[in-house]
Protein backbone atom coordinates (compact mmCIF):
# COMPACT_ATOMS: atom_id res chain seq x y z
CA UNK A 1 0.00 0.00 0.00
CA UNK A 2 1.19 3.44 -1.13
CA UNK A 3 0.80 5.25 2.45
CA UNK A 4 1.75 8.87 0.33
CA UNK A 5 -1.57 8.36 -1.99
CA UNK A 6 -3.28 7.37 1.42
CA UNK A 7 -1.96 10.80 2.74
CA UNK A 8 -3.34 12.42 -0.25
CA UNK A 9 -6.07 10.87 -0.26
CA UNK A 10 -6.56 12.17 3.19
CA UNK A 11 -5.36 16.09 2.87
CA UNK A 12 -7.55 15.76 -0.21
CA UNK A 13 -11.20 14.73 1.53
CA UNK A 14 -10.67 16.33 5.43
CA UNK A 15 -10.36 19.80 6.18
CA UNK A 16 -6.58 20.93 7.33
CA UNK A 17 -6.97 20.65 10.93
CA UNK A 18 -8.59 17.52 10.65
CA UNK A 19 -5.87 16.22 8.43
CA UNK A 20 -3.21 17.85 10.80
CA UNK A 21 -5.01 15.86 13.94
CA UNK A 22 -4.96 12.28 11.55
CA UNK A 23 -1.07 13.07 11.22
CA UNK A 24 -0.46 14.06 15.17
CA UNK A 25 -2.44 10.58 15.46
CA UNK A 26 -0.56 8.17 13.54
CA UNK A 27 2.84 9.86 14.30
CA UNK A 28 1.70 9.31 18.37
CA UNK A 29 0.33 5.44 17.77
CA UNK A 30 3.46 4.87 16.00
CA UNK A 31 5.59 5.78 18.84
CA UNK A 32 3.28 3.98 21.48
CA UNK A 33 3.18 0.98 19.29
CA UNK A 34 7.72 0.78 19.66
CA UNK A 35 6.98 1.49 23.34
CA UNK A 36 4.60 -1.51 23.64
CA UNK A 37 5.74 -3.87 21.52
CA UNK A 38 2.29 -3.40 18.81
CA UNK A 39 3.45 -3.86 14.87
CA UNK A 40 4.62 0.07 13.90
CA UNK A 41 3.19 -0.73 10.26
CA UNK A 42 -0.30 -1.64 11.77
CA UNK A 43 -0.40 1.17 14.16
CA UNK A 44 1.01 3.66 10.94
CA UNK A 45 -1.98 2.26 8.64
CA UNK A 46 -5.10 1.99 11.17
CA UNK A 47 -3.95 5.55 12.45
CA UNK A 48 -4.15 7.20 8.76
CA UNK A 49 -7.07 5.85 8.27
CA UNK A 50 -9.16 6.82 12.45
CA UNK A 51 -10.64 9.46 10.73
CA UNK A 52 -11.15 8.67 6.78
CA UNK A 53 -15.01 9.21 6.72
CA UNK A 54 -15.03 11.66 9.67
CA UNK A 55 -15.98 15.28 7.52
CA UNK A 56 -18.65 12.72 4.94
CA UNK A 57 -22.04 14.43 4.48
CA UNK A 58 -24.55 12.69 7.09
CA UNK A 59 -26.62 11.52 4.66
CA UNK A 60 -23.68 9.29 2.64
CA UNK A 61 -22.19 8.35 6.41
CA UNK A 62 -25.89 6.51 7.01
CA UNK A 63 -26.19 4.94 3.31
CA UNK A 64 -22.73 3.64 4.23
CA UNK A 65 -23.56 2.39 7.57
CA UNK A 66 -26.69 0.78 6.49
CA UNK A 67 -24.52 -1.94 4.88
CA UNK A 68 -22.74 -2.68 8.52
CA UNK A 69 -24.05 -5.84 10.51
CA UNK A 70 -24.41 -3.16 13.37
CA UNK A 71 -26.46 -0.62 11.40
CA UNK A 72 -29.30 -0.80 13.89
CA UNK A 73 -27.19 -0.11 17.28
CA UNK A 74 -25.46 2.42 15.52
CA UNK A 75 -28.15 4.40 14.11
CA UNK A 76 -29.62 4.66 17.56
CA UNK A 77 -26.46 6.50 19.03
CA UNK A 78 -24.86 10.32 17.88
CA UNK A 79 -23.95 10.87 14.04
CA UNK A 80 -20.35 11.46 15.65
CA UNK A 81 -19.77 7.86 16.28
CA UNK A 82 -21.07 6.74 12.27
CA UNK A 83 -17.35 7.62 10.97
CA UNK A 84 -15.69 4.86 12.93
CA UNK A 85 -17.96 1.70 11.24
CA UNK A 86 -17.45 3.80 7.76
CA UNK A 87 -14.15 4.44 7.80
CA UNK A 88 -13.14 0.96 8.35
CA UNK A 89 -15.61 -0.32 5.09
CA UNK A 90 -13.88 2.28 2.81
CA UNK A 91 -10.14 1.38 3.86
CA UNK A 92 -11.40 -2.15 3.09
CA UNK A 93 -13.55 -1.61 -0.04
CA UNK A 94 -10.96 1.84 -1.44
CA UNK A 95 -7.39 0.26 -0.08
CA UNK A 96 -7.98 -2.96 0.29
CA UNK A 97 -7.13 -3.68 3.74
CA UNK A 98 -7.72 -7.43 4.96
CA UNK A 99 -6.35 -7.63 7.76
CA UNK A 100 -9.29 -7.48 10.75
CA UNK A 101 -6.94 -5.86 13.23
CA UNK A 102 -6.42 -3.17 11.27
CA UNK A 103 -10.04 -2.50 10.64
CA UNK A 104 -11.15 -2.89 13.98
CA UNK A 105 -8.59 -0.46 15.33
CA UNK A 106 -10.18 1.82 12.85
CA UNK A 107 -14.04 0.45 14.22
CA UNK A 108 -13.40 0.98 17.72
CA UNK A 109 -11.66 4.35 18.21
CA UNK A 110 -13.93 6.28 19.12
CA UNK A 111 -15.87 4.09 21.91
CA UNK A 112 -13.61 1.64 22.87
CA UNK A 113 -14.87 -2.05 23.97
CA UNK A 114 -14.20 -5.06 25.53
CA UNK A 115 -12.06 -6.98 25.12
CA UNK A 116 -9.62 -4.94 22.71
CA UNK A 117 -6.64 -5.45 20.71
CA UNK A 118 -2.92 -4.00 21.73
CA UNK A 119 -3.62 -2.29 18.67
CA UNK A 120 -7.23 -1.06 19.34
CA UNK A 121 -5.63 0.35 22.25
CA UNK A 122 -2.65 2.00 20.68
CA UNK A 123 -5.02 3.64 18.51
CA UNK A 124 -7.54 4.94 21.04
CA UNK A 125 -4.84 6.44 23.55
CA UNK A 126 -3.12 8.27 20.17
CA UNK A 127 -6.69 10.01 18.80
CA UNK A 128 -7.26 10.76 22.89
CA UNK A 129 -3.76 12.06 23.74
CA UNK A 130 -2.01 13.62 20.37
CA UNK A 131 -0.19 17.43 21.14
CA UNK A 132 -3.09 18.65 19.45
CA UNK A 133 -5.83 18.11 21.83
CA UNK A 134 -6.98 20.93 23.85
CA UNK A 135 -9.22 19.90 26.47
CA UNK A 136 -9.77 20.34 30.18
CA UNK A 137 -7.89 17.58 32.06
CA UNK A 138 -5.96 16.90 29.07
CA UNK A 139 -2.44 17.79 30.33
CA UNK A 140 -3.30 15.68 33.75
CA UNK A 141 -4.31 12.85 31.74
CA UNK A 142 -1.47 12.99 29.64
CA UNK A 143 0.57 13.10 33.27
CA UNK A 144 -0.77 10.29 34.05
CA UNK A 145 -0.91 7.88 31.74
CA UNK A 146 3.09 8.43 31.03
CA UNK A 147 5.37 5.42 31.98
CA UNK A 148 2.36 3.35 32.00
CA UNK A 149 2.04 -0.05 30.62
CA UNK A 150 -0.46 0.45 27.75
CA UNK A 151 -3.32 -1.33 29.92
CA UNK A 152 -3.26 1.34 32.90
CA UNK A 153 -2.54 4.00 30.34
CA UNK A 154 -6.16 2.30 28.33
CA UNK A 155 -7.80 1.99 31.91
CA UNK A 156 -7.21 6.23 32.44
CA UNK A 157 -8.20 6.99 29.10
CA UNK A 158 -11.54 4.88 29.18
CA UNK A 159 -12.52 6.48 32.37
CA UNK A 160 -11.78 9.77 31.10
CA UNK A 161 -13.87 9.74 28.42
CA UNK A 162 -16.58 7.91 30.30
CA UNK A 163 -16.59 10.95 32.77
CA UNK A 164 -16.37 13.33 30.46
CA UNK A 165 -19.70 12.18 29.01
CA UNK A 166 -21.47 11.71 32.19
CA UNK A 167 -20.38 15.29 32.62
CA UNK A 168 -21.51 16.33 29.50
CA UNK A 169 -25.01 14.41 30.05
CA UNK A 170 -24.49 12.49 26.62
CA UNK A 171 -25.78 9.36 25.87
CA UNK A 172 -22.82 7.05 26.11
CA UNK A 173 -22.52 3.84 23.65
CA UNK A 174 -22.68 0.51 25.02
CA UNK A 175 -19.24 -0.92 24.00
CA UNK A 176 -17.77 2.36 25.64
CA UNK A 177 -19.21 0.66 29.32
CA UNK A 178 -18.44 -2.73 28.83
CA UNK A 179 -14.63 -1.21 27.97
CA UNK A 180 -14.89 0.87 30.68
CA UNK A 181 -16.31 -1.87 33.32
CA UNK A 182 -13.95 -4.82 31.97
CA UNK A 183 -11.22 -2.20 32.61
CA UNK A 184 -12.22 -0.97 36.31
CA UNK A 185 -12.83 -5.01 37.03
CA UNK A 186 -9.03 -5.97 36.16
CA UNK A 187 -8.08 -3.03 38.42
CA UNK A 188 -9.80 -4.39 41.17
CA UNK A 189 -8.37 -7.69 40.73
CA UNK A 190 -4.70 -6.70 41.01
């Protein structure tokens, strides 16, 4: 795969801080991925491709979701989330990408779930934590979650997010709980 034309591709279809956030993203996964052992290519590739279908008109994003098994939970939840499910159909139906770790990294970004790849996790901690992101609590998390194997550093990002939505009052997607309780349950256990 031609990673350039995939960068393109990319500065092509999102807007230019988008694209600047998708490069701050990969760039951080790959560096988490050498620091915990995850494939660099894998974490390169799933990271390009977090946010392919993030700026798609609403209407396209739910013709495209309509063709995943999961349509039905999906459509229930926020527009926001419909990108994830996309993005990973179009790197498989536009690039050709096989390989199911890949995808789901690029599935499960944005709400996290149980039971998650190394991988799914290097990917979630890089679109949470990249220099970009400017939001309150963001330099504490960021604190810490460094040194941290990437489990504890997944267990402090999960409940981050998870508070941040209570605190928000947003409906919050199943898989994001059942990440966040499988995570607070192997806490408890050490």
């Amino acid at each position: 795969m031609d990673l350039q034309q995939v960068r393109n591709d990319l500065e092509q279809r999102l807007p230019q801080k988008r694209y600047e956030h998708v490069l701050r993203v990969t760039e951080a996964a790959k560096e988490l991925a050498k620091e915990t052992g995850v494939p660099v290519e894998k974490a390169e590739i799933a990271g390009l491709f977090h946010d392919y279908a993030k700026f798609m008109d609403k209407e396209e994003l739910l013709e495209l979701l309509k063709r995943d098994e999961e349509y039905e939970l999906y459509a229930q939840y926020h527009s926001e989330l419909w990108h994830a499910p996309v993005g990973a159909l179009l790197a498989k139906e536009r690039y050709g990408i096989e390989d199911e770790e890949i995808l789901q990294a690029i599935r499960f970004h944005t709400t996290g779930r149980a039971g998650m790849t190394d991988l799914e996790k290097v990917i979630y901690i890089a679109d949470l934590i990249e220099p970009g992101r400017k939001f309150p609590g963001i330099e504490d998390l960021r604190g810490r979650i460094k040194g941290q194997s990437l489990e504890e550093q997944m267990t402090e990002c999960i409940q981050h997010t998870v508070k941040f939505l209570v605190h928000q009052y947003a409906v919050i997607f199943p898989y994001s709980f059942d990440c966040y309780n499988e995570h607070v349950r192997r806490r408890k256990e050490q």
